[in-house]
Protein backbone atom coordinates (compact mmCIF):
# COMPACT_ATOMS: atom_id res chain seq x y z
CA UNK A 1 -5.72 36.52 4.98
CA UNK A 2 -4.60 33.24 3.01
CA UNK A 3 -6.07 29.87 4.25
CA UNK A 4 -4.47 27.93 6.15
CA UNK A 5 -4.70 24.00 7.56
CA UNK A 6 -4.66 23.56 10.73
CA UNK A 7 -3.76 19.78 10.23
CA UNK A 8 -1.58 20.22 7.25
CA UNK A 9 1.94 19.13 9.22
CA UNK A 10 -0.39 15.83 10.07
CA UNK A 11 -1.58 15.68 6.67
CA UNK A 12 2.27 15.71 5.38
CA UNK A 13 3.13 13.10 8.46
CA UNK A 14 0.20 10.30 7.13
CA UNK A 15 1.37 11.04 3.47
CA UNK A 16 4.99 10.29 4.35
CA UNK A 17 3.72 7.34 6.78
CA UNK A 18 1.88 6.33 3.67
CA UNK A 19 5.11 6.52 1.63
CA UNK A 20 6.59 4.12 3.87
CA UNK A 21 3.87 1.88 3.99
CA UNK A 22 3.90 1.57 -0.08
CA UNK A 23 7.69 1.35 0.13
CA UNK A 24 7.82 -1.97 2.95
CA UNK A 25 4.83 -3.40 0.73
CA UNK A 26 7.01 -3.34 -2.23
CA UNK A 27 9.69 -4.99 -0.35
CA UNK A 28 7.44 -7.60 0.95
CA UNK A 29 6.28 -8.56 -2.09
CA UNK A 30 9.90 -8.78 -4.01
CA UNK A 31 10.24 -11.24 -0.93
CA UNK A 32 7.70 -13.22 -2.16
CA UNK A 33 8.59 -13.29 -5.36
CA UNK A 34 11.58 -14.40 -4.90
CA UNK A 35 11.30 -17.34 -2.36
CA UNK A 36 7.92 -18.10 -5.14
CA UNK A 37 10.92 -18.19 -7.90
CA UNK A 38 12.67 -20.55 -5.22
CA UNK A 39 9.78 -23.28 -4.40
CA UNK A 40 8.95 -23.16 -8.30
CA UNK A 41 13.10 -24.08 -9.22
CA UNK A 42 12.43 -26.40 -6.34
CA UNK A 43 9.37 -28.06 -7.88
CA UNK A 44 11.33 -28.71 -10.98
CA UNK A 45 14.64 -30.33 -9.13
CA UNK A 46 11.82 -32.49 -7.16
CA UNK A 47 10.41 -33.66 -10.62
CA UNK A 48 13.77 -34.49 -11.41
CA UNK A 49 14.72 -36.23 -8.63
CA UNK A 50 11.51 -38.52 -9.19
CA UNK A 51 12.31 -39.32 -12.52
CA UNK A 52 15.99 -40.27 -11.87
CA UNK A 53 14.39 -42.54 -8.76
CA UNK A 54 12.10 -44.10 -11.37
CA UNK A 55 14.97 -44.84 -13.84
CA UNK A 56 16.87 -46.23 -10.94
CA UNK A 57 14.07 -48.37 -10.31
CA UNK A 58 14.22 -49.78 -13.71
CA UNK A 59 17.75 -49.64 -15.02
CA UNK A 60 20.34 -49.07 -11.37
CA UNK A 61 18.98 -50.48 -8.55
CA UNK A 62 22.24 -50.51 -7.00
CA UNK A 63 21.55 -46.29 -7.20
CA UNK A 64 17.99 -46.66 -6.20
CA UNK A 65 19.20 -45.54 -2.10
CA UNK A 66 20.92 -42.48 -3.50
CA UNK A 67 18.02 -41.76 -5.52
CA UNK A 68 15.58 -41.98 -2.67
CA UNK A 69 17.64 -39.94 -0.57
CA UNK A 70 18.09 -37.18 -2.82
CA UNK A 71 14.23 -37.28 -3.34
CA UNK A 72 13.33 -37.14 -0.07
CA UNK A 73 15.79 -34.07 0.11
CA UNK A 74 14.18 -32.30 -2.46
CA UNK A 75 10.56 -32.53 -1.07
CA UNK A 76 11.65 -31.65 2.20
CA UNK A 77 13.29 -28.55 0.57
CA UNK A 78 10.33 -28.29 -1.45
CA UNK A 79 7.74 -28.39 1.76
CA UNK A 80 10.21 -25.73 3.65
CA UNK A 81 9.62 -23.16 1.08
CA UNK A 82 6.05 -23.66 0.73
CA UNK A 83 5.92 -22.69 4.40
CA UNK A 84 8.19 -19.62 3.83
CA UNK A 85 5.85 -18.82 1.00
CA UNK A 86 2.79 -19.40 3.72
CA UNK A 87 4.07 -17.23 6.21
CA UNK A 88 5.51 -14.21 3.43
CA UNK A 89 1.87 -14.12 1.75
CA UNK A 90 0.61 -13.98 5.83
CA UNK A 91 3.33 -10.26 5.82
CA UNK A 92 2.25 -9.15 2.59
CA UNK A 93 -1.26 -9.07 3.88
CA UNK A 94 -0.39 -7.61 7.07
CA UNK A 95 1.33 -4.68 4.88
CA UNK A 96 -1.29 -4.47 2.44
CA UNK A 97 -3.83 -3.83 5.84
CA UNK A 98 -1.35 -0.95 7.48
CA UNK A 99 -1.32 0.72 3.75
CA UNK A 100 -5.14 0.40 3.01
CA UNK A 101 -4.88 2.23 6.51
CA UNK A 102 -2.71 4.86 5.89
CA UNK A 103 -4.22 5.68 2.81
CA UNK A 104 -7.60 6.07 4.63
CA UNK A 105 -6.22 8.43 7.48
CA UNK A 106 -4.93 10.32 4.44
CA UNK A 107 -8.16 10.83 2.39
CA UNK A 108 -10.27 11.36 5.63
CA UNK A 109 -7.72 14.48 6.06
CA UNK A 110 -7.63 15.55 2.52
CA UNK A 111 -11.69 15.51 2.83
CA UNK A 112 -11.09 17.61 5.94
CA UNK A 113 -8.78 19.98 4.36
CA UNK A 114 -10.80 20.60 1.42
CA UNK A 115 -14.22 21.08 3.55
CA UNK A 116 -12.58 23.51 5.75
CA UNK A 117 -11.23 25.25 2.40
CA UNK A 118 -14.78 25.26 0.87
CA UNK A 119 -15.71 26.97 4.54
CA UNK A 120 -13.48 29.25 4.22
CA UNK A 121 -13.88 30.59 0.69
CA UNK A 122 -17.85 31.35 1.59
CA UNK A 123 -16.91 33.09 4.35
CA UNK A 124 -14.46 35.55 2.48
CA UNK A 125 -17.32 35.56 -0.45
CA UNK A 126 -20.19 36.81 2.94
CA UNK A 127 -17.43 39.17 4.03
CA UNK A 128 -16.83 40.78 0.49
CA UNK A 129 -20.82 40.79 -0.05
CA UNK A 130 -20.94 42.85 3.18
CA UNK A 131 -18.72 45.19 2.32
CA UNK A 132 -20.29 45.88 -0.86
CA UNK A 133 -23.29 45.90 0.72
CA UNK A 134 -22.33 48.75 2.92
CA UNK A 135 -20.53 50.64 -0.22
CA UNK A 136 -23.89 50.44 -2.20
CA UNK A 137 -25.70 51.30 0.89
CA UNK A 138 -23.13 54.17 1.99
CA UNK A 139 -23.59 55.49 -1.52
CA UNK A 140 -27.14 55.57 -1.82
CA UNK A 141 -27.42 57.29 1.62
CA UNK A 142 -24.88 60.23 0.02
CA UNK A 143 -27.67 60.31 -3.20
CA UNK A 144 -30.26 60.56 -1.16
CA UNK A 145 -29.10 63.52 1.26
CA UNK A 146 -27.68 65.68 -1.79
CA UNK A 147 -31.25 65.50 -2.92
């Protein structure tokens, strides 16, 4: 008789779960990435907008109001994506907690699969040691009546 898992079709369930888990984590965190990419391109059209308010300043006044405006645009901009970065880093964690979880659920049943294998192999080595047991015994119960 071959072992068999009792909880192998969960085993293969929390491996698949943990599959999807790695797969929405990756996701997240291309997400991130990508509105990070956005606040940092962001940043740099902020800077620019600064520095075309300061030259106004000295050289255009008359362009100073457009300046300002455009600045002000630009950090508002900014300050929206640093809260969409915020809140993204707040899923990423969230996903990173529900893998570190699935992966857990899956060791604590690969644990159990492979203690219940270890069980199971010494019981098949008792059950072969009794039968030789009885052979050698059988055998030297034959010697000893033909003497």
């Amino acid at each position: 008789m071959a072992f068999k898992f009792r909880l192998e079709s969960i085993l293969k369930l929390a491996e698949q779960k943990m599959k999807v888990a790695e797969g929405i984590l990756a996701r997240e965190l291309r997400t991130l990435q990508a509105i990070s990419k956005q606040k940092d391109l962001q940043a740099g059209l902020l800077t620019q907008a600064l520095a075309g308010q300061k030259a106004a300043c000295l050289n255009n006044p008359e362009n100073l109001g457009i300046w300002q405006k455009y600045s002000q645009e630009q950090k508002e901009k900014l300050l929206e994506l640093e809260n969409e970065v915020q809140k993204q880093q707040v899923v990423v964690e969230e996903k990173k907690e529900k893998l570190l979880q699935c992966r857990i659920e899956v060791e604590k049943l690969k644990r159990l699969k492979e203690k219940k294998l270890r069980i199971y192999n010494w019981e098949e080595l008792k059950k072969e040691q009794n039968i030789i047991d009885e052979i050698a015994q059988s055998s030297v119960g034959r010697n000893s009546n033909l003497s």
